[in-house]
C-alpha atoms as a PDB file:
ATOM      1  CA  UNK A   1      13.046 -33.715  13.570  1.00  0.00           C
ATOM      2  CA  UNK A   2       9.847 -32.350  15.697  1.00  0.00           C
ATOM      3  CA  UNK A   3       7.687 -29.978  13.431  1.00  0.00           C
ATOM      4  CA  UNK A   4       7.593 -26.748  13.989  1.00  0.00           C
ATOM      5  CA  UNK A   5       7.315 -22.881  12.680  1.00  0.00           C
ATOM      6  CA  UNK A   6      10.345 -21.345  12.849  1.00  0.00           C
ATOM      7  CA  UNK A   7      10.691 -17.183  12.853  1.00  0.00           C
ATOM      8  CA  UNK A   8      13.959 -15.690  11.903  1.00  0.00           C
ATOM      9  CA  UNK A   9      14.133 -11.493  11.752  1.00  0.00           C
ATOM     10  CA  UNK A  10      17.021  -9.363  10.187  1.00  0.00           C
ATOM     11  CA  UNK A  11      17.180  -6.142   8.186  1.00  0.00           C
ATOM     12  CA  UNK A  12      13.463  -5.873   8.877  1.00  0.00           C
ATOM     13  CA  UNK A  13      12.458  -8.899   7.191  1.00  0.00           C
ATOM     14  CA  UNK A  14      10.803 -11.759   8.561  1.00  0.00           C
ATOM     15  CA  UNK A  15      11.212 -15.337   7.334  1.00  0.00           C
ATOM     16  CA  UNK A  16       8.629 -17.772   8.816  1.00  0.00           C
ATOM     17  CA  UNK A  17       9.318 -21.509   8.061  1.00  0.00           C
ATOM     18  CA  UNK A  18       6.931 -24.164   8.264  1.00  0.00           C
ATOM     19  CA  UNK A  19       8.885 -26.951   9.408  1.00  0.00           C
ATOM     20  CA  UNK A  20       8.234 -30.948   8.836  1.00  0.00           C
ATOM     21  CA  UNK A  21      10.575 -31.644   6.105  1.00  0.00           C
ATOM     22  CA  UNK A  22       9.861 -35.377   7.268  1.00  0.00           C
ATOM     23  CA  UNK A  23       6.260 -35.075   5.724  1.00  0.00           C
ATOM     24  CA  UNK A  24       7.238 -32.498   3.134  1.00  0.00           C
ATOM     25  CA  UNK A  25       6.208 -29.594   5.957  1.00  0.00           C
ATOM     26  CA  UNK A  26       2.594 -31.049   5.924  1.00  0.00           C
ATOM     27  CA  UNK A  27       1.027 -28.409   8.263  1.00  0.00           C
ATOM     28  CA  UNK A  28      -0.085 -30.379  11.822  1.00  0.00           C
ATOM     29  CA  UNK A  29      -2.124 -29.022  14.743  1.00  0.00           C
ATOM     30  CA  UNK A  30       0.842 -27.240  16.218  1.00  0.00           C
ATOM     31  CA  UNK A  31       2.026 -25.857  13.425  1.00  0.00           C
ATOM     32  CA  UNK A  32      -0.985 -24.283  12.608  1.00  0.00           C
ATOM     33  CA  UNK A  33      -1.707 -22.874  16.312  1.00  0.00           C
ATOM     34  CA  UNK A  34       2.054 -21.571  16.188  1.00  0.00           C
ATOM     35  CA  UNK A  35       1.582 -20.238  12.845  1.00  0.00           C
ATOM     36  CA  UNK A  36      -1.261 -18.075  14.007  1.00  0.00           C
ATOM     37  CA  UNK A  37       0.410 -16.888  16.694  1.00  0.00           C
ATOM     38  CA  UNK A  38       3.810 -15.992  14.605  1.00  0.00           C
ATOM     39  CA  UNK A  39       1.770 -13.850  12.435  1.00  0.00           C
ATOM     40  CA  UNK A  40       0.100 -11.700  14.312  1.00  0.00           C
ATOM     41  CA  UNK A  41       2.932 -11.013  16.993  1.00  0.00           C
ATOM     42  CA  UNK A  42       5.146 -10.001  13.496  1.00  0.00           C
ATOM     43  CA  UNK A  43       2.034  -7.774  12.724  1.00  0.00           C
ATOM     44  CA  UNK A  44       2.274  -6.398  15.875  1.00  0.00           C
ATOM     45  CA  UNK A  45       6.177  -5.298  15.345  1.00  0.00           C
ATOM     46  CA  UNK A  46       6.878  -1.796  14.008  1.00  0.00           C
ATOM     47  CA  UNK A  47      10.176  -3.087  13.035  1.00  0.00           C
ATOM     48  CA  UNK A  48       8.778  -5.660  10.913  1.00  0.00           C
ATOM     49  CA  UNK A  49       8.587  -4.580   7.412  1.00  0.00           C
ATOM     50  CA  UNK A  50       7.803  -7.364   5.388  1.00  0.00           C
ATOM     51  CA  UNK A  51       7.453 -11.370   6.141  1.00  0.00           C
ATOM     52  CA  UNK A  52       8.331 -14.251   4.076  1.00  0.00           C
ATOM     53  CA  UNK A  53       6.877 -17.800   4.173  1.00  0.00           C
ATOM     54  CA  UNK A  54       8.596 -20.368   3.133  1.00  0.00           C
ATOM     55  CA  UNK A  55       8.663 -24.540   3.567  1.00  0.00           C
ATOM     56  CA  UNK A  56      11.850 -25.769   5.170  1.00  0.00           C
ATOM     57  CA  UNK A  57      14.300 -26.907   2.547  1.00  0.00           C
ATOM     58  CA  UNK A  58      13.494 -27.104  -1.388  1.00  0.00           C
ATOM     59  CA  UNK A  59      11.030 -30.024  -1.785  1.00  0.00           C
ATOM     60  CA  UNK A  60       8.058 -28.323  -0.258  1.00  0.00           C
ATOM     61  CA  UNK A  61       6.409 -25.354   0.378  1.00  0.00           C
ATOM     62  CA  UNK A  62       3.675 -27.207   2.437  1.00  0.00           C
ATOM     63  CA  UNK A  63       1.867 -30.539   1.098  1.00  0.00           C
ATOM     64  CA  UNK A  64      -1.101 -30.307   3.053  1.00  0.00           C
ATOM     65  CA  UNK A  65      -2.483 -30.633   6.298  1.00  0.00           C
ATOM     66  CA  UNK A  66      -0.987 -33.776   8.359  1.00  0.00           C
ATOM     67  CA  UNK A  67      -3.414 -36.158   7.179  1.00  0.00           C
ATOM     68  CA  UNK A  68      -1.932 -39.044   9.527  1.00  0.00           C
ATOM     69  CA  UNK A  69      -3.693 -37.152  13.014  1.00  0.00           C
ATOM     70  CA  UNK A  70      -6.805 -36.488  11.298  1.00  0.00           C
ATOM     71  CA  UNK A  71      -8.481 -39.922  12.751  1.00  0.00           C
ATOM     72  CA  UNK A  72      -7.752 -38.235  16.463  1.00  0.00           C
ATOM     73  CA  UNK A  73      -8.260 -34.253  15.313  1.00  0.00           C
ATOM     74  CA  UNK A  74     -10.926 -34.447  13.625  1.00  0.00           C
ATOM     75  CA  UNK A  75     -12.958 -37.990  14.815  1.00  0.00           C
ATOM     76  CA  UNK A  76     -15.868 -35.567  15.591  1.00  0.00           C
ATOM     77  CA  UNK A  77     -17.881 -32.791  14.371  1.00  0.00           C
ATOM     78  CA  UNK A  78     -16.630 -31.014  17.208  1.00  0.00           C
ATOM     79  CA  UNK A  79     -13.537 -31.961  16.598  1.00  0.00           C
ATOM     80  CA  UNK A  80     -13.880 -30.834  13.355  1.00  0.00           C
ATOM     81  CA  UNK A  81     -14.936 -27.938  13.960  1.00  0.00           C
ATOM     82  CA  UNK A  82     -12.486 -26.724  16.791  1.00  0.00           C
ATOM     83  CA  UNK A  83      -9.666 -28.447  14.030  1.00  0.00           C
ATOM     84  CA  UNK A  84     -10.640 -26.049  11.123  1.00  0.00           C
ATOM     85  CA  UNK A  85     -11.846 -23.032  12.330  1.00  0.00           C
ATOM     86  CA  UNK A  86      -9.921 -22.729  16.000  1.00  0.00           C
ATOM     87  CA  UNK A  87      -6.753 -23.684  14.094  1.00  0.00           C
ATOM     88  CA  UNK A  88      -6.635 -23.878  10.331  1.00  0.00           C
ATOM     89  CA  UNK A  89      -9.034 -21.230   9.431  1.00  0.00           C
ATOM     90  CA  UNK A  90      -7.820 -18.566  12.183  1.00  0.00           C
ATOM     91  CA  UNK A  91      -4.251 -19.254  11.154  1.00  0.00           C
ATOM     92  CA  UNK A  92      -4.972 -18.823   7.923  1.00  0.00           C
ATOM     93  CA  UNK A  93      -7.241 -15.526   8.666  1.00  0.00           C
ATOM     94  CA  UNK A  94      -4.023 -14.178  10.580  1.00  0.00           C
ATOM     95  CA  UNK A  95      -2.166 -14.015   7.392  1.00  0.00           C
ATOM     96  CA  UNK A  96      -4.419 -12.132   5.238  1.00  0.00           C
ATOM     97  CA  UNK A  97      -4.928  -9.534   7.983  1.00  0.00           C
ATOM     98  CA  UNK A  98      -1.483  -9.291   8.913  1.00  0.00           C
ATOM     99  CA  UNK A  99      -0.877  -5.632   7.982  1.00  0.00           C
ATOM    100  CA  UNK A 100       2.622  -5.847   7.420  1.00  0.00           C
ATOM    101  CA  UNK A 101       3.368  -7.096   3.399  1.00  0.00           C
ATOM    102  CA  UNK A 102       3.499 -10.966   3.277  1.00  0.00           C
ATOM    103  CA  UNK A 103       5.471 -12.630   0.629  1.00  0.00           C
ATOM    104  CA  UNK A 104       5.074 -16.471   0.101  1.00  0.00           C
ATOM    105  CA  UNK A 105       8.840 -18.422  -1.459  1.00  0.00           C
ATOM    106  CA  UNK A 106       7.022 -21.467  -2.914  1.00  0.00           C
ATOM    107  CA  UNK A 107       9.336 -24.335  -3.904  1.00  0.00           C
ATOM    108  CA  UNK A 108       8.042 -27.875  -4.598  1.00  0.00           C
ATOM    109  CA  UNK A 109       5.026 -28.879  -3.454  1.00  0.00           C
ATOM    110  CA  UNK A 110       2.131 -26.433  -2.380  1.00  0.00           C
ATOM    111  CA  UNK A 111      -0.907 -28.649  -1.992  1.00  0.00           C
ATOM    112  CA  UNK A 112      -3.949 -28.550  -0.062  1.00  0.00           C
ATOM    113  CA  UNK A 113      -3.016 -26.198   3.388  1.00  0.00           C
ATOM    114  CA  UNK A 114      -0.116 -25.389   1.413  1.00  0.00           C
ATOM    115  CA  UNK A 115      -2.156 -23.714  -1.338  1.00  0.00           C
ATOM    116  CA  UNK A 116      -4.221 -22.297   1.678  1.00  0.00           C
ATOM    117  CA  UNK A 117      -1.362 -20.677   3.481  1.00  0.00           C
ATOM    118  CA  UNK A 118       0.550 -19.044   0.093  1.00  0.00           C
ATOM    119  CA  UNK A 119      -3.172 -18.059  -1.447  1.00  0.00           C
ATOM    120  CA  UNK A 120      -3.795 -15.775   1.973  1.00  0.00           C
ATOM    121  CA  UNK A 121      -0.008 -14.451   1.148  1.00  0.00           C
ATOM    122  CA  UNK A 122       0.313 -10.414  -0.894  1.00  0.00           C
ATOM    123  CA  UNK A 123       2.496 -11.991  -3.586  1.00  0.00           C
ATOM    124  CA  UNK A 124       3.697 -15.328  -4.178  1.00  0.00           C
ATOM    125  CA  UNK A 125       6.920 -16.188  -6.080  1.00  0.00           C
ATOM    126  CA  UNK A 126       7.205 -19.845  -6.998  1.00  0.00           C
ATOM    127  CA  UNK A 127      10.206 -22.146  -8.790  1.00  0.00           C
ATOM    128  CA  UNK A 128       9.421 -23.595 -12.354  1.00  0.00           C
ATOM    129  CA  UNK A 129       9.040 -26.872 -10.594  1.00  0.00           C
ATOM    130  CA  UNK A 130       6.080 -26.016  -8.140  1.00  0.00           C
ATOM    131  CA  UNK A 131       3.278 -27.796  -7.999  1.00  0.00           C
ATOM    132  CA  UNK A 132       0.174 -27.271  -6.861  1.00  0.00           C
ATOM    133  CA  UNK A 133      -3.875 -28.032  -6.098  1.00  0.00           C
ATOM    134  CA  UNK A 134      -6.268 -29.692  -3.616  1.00  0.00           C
ATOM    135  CA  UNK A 135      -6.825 -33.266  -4.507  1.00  0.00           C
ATOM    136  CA  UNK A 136      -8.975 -33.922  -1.017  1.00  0.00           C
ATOM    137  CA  UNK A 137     -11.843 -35.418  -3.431  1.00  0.00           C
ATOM    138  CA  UNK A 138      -9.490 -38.226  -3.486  1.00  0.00           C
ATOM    139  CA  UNK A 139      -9.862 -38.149   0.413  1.00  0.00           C
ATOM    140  CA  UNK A 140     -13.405 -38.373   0.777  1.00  0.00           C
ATOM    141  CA  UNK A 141     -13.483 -34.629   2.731  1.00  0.00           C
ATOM    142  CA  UNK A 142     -14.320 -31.050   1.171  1.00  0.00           C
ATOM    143  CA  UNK A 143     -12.702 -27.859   1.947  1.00  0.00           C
ATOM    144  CA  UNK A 144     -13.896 -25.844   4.849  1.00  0.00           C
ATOM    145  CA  UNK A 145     -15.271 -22.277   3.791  1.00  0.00           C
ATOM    146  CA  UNK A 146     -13.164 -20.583   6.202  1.00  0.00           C
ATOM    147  CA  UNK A 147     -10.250 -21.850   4.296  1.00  0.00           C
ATOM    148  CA  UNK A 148     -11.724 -21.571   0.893  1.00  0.00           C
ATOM    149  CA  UNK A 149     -12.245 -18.058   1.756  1.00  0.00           C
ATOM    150  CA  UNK A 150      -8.900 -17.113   0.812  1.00  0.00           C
ATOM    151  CA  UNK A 151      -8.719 -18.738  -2.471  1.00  0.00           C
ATOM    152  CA  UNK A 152     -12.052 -17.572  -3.738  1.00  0.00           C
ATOM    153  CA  UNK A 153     -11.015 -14.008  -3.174  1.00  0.00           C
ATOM    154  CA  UNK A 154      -7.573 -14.702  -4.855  1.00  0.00           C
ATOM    155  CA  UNK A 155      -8.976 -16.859  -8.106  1.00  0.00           C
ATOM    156  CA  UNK A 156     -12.363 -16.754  -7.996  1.00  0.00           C
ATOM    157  CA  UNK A 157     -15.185 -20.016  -8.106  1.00  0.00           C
ATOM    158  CA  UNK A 158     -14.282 -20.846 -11.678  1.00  0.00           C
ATOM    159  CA  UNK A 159     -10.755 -21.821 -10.458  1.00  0.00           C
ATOM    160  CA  UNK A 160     -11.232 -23.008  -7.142  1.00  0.00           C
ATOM    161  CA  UNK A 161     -13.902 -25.332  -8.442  1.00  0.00           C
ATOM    162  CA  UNK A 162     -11.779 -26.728 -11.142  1.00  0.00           C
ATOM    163  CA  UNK A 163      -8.729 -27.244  -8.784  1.00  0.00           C
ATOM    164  CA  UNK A 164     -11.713 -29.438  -5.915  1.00  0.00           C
ATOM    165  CA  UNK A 165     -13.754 -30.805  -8.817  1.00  0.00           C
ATOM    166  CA  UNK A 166     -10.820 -32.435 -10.575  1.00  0.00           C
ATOM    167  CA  UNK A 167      -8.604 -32.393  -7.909  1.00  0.00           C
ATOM    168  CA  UNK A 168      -6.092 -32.110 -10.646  1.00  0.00           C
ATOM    169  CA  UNK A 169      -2.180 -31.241  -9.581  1.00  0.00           C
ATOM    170  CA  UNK A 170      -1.114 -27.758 -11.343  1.00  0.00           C
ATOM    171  CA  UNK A 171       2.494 -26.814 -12.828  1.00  0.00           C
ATOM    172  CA  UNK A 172       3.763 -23.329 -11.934  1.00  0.00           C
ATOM    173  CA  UNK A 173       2.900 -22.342 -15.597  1.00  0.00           C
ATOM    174  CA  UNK A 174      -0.940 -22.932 -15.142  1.00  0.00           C
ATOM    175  CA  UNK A 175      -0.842 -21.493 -11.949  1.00  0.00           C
ATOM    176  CA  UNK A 176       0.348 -18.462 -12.802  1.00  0.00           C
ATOM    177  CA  UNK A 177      -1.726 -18.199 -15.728  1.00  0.00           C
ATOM    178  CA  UNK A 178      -5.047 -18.635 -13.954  1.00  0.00           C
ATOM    179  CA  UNK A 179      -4.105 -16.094 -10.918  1.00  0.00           C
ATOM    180  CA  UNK A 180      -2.648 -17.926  -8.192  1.00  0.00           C
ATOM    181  CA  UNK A 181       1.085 -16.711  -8.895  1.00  0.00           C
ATOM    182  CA  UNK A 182       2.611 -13.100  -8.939  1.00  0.00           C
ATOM    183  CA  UNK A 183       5.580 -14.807 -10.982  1.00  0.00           C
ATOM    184  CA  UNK A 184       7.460 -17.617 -11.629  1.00  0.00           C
ATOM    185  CA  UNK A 185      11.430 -18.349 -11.562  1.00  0.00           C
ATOM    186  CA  UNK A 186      13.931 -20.372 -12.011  1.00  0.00           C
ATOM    187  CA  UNK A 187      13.802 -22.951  -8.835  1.00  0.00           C
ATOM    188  CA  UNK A 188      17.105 -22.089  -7.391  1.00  0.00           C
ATOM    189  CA  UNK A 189      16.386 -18.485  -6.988  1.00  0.00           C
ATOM    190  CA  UNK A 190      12.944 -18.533  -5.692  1.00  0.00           C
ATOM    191  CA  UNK A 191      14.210 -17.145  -2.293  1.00  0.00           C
ATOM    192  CA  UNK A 192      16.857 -14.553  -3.534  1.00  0.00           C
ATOM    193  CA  UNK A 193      13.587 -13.456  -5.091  1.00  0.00           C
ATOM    194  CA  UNK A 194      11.574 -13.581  -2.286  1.00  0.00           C
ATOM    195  CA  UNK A 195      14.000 -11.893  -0.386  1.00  0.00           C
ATOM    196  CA  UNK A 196      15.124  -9.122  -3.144  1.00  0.00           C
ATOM    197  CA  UNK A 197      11.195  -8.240  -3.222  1.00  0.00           C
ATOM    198  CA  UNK A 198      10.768  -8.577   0.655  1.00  0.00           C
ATOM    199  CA  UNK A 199      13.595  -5.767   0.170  1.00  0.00           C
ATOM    200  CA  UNK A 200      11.927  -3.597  -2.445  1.00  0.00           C
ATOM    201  CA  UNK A 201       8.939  -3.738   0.467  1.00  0.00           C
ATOM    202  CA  UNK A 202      10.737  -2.759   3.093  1.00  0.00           C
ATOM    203  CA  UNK A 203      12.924   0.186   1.341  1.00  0.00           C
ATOM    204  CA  UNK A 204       9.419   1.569   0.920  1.00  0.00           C
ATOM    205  CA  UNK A 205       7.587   3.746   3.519  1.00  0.00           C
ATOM    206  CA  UNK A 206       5.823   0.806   6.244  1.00  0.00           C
ATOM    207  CA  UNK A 207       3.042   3.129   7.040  1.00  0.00           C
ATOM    208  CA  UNK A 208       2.351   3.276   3.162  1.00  0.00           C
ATOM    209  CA  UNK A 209       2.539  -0.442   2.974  1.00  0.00           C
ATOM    210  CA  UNK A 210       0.028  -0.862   5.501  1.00  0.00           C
ATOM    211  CA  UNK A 211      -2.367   1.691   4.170  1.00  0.00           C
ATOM    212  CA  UNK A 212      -1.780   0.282   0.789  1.00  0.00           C
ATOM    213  CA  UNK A 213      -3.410  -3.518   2.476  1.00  0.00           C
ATOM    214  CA  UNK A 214      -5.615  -2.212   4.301  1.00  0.00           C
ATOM    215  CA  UNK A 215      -7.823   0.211   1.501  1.00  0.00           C
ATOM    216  CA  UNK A 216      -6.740  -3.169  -1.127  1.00  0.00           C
ATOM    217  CA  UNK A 217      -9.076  -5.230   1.609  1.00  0.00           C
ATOM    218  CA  UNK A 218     -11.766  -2.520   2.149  1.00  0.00           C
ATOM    219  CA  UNK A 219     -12.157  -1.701  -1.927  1.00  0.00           C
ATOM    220  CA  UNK A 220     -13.245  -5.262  -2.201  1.00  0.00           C
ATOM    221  CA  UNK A 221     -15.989  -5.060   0.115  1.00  0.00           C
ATOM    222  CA  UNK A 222     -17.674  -3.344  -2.694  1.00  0.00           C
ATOM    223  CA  UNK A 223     -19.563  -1.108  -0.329  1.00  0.00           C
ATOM    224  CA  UNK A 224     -18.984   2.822  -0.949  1.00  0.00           C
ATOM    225  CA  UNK A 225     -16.496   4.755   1.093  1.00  0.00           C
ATOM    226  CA  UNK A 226     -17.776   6.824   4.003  1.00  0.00           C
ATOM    227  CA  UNK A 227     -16.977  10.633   3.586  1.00  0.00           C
ATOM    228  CA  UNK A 228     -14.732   9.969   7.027  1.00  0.00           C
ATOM    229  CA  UNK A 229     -12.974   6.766   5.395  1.00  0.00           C
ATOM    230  CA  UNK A 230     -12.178   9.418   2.099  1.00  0.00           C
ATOM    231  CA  UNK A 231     -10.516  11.620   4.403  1.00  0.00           C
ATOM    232  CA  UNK A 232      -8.787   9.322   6.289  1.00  0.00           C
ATOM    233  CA  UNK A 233      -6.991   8.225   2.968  1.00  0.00           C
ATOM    234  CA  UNK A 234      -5.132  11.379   3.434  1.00  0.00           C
ATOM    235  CA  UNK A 235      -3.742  10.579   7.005  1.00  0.00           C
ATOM    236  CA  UNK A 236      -0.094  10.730   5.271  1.00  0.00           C
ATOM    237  CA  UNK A 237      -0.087  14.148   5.012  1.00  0.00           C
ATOM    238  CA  UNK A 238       0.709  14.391   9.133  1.00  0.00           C
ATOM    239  CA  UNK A 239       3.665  11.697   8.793  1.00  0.00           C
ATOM    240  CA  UNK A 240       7.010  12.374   9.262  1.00  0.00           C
ATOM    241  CA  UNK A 241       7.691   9.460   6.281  1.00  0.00           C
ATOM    242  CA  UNK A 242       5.514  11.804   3.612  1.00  0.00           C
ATOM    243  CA  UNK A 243       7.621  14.802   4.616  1.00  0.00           C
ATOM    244  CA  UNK A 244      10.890  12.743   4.534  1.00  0.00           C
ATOM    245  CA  UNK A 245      10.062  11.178   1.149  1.00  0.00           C
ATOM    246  CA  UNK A 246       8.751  14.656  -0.410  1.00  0.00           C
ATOM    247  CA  UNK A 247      12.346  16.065   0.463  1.00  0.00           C
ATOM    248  CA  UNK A 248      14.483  13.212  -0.268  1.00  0.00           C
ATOM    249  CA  UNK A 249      12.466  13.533  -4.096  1.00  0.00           C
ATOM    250  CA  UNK A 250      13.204  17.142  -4.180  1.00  0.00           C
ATOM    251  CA  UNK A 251      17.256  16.760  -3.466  1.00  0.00           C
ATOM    252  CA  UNK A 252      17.461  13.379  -5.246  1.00  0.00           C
ATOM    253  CA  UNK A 253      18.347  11.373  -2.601  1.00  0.00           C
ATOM    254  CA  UNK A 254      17.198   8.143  -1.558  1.00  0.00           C
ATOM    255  CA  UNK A 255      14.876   8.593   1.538  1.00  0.00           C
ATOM    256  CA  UNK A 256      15.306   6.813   4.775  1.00  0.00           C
ATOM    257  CA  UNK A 257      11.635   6.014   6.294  1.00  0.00           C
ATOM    258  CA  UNK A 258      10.819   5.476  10.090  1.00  0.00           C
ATOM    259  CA  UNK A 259       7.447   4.344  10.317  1.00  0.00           C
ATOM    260  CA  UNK A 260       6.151   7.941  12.138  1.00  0.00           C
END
């Protein structure tokens, strides 16, 4: 089966796939060009609401990068360097700024690019049988910043530099207890969960959603607001979706959102 990342759309949900099942969706060149690509033309959709990432199948979320082209992607510095920050880091960089909700449906192994891709994700729902970590110290190669940028912001040194210093495989329990999980479930329904949150998102006002990312990003910057950023907070008020959901409150009825 040739890899690939595979975009499905209905009820104003996205499902992206990342698809090797042959290598346990091990993340190649391609995959992470086309991934890149996926996610910001879905950020780009008004009728997109919320996306979901998922591995194809049940055994893997992703396990990795595809370690087996690294002697030709990566045989230089230059190489290197076009490899992880051309490809890997932007892809990865195109998920967290995607500004419409991303969800990641993590069954089986999530290892290495894997971890990566799901850490960059809004939430992340995993089966009781996920796995996860970073063993690359077993590889001989350390973890570019532009990809550890994502994790450190999720979990913070202490964790990332247990999970590269040990390069020790976590359960879905640990995981979620040190930060790296929004919840855990039983394997079998990880994506009716994904999906019945993807819902939840959606059912909500988009513009709201957006908003909600986008001042979650800035706060962390740790940098005051601007007297013109405070006021823009309150760029609802003009919406079409804040009068809808004001009235719909008022007559206790459930409100129907456009995006406007």
């Amino acid at each position: 089966m040739n890899s690939q990342i595979e975009v499905g759309i209905d009820e104003q949900i996205a499902v992206v796939t990342l698809n090797n099942p042959d290598k346990l969706n091990a993340v190649n060149a391609a995959m992470w060009r086309d991934l890149r690509q996926a996610m910001q033309h879905l950020g780009e959709r008004p009728d997109v609401r919320c996306v979901i990432l998922r591995g194809a199948g049940d055994k893997a979320f992703a396990a990795g990068g595809d370690i087996e082209e690294f002697l030709t992607v990566r045989a230089t510095v230059d190489d290197a360097l076009h490899y992880h920050e051309e490809l890997v880091a932007s892809a990865l960089e195109a998920i967290r700024n995607c500004p419409v909700p991303t969800v990641a449906a993590i069954q089986g192994a999530c290892i290495g690019g894997g971890l990566e891709i799901a850490g960059c994700c809004d939430i992340r729902i995993a089966g009781a049988s996920a796995r996860f970590g970073a063993p690359i110290n077993k590889l001989g190669f350390s973890m570019y910043p532009g990809e550890m940028a994502g994790l450190l912001a999720l979990v913070g040194p202490a964790v990332v530099l247990e999970i590269l210093l040990e390069g020790r495989i976590l359960d879905a329990r640990e995981a979620l207890a040190k930060g790296l999980l929004s919840r855990v479930t039983d394997d079998e329904k990880v994506i009716d969960e994904a999906m019945a949150s993807a819902s939840r998102i959606a059912a909500g006002a988009p513009l709201v959603a957006r908003w909600h990312k986008q001042w979650a990003r800035r706060l962390g910057e740790k940098a005051p607001l601007t007297d013109a950023e405070k006021r823009a907070a309150f760029d609802f008020l003009t919406t079409e979706d804040y009068r809808e959901g004001l009235d719909a409150f008022i007559n206790k009825r459930k409100p129907v959102f456009k995006g406007r």
